[in-house]
Protein backbone atom coordinates (compact mmCIF):
# COMPACT_ATOMS: atom_id res chain seq x y z
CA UNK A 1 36.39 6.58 48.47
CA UNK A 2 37.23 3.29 46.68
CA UNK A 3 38.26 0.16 49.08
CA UNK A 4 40.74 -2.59 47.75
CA UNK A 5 40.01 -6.17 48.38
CA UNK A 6 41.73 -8.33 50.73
CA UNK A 7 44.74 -10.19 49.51
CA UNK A 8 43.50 -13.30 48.24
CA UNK A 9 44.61 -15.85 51.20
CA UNK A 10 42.53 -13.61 53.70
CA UNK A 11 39.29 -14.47 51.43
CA UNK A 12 36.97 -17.26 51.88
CA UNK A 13 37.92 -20.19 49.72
CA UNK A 14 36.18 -19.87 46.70
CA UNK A 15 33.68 -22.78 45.67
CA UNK A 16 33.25 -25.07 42.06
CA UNK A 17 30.05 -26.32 42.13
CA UNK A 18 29.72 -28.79 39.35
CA UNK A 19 26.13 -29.38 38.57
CA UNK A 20 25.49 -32.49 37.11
CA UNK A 21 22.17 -34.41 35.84
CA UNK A 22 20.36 -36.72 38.08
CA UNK A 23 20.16 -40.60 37.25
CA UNK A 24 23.18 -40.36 34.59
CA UNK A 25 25.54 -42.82 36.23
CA UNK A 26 28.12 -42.34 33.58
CA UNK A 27 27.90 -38.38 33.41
CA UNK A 28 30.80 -36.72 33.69
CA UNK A 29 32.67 -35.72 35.96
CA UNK A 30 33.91 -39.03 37.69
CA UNK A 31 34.85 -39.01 41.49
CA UNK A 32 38.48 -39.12 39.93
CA UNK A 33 38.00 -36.29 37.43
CA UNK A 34 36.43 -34.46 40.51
CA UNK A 35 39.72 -35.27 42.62
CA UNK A 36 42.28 -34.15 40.33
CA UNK A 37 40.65 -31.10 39.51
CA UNK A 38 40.72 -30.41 42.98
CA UNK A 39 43.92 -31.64 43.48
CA UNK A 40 45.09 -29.01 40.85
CA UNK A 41 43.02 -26.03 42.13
CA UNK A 42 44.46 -26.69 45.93
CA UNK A 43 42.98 -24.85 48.92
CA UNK A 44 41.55 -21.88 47.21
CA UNK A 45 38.83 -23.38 45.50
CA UNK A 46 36.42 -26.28 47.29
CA UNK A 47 34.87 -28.40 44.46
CA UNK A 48 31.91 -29.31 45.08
CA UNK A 49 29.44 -32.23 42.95
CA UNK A 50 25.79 -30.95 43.02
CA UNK A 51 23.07 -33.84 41.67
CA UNK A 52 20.12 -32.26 40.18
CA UNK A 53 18.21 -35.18 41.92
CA UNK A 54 19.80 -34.39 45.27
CA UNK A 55 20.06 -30.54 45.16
CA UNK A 56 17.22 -29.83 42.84
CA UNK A 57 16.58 -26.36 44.56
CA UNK A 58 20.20 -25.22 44.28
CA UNK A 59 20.56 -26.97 40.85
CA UNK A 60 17.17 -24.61 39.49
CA UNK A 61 19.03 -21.64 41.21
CA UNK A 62 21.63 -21.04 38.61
CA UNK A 63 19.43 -20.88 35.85
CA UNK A 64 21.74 -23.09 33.70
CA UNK A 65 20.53 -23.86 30.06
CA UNK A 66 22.23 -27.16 30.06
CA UNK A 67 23.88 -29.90 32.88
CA UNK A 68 26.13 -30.83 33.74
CA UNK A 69 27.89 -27.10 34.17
CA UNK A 70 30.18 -25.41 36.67
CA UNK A 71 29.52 -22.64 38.61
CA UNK A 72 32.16 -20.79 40.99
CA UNK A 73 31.05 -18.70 43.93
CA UNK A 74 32.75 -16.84 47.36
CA UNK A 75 30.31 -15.51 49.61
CA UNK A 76 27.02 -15.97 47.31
CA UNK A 77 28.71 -14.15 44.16
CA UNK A 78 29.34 -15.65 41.08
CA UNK A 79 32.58 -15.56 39.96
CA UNK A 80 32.84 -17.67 37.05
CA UNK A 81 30.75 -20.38 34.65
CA UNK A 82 31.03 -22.66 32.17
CA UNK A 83 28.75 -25.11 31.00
CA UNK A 84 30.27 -28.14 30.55
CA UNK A 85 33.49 -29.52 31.97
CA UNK A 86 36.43 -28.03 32.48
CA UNK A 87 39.05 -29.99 31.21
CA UNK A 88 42.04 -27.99 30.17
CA UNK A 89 44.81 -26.80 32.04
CA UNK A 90 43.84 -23.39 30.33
CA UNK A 91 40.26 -23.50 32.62
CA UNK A 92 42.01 -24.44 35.38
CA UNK A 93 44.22 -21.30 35.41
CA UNK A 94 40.86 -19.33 34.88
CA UNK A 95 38.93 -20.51 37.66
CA UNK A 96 42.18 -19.90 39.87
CA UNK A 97 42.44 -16.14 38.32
CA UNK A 98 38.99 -15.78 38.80
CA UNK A 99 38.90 -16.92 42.27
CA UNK A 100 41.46 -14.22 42.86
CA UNK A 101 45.00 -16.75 43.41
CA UNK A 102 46.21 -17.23 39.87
């Protein structure tokens, strides 16, 4: 018996964490780089800017070889990463299909 998922605006938002350095004031992303991108992801995925100062724990969690990277999750799964930042229009239409939407 095989179960299909629930269409995709019945699922929890997905979430971007972007996990950045601590104590790099000039490490990308920028508040403004963080806006658009969610600007141009909409409601299904939250983007979220994780300091490695701040959120050291969480940061260590992902087992990331390099910062800053992203990281997309629903429900504690991983979805999707990248390290780096996602800058093209060709990411962003990744993270939506991966987040189920695009």
């Amino acid at each position: 018996m095989s179960f299909a998922l629930p269409p995709p605006d019945l699922l929890a938002p997905a979430v971007l964490l972007v996990l950045v350095p601590a104590g790099r004031a000039g490490q990308l992303p920028t508040p403004a780089q963080l806006d658009d991108l969610q600007r141009r992801l909409g409601p299904a995925v939250r983007v979220l800017r994780l300091d490695d100062d701040a959120h050291a724990s969480v940061v260590r969690s992902f087992a990331v070889a390099q910062l800053p990277a992203c990281v997309l999750v629903r429900e504690g799964i991983e979805l999707w990463r990248q390290p780096g930042w996602p800058e093209s229009d060709a990411l962003v239409a990744s993270l939506l299909a991966a987040a189920g939407v695009g």
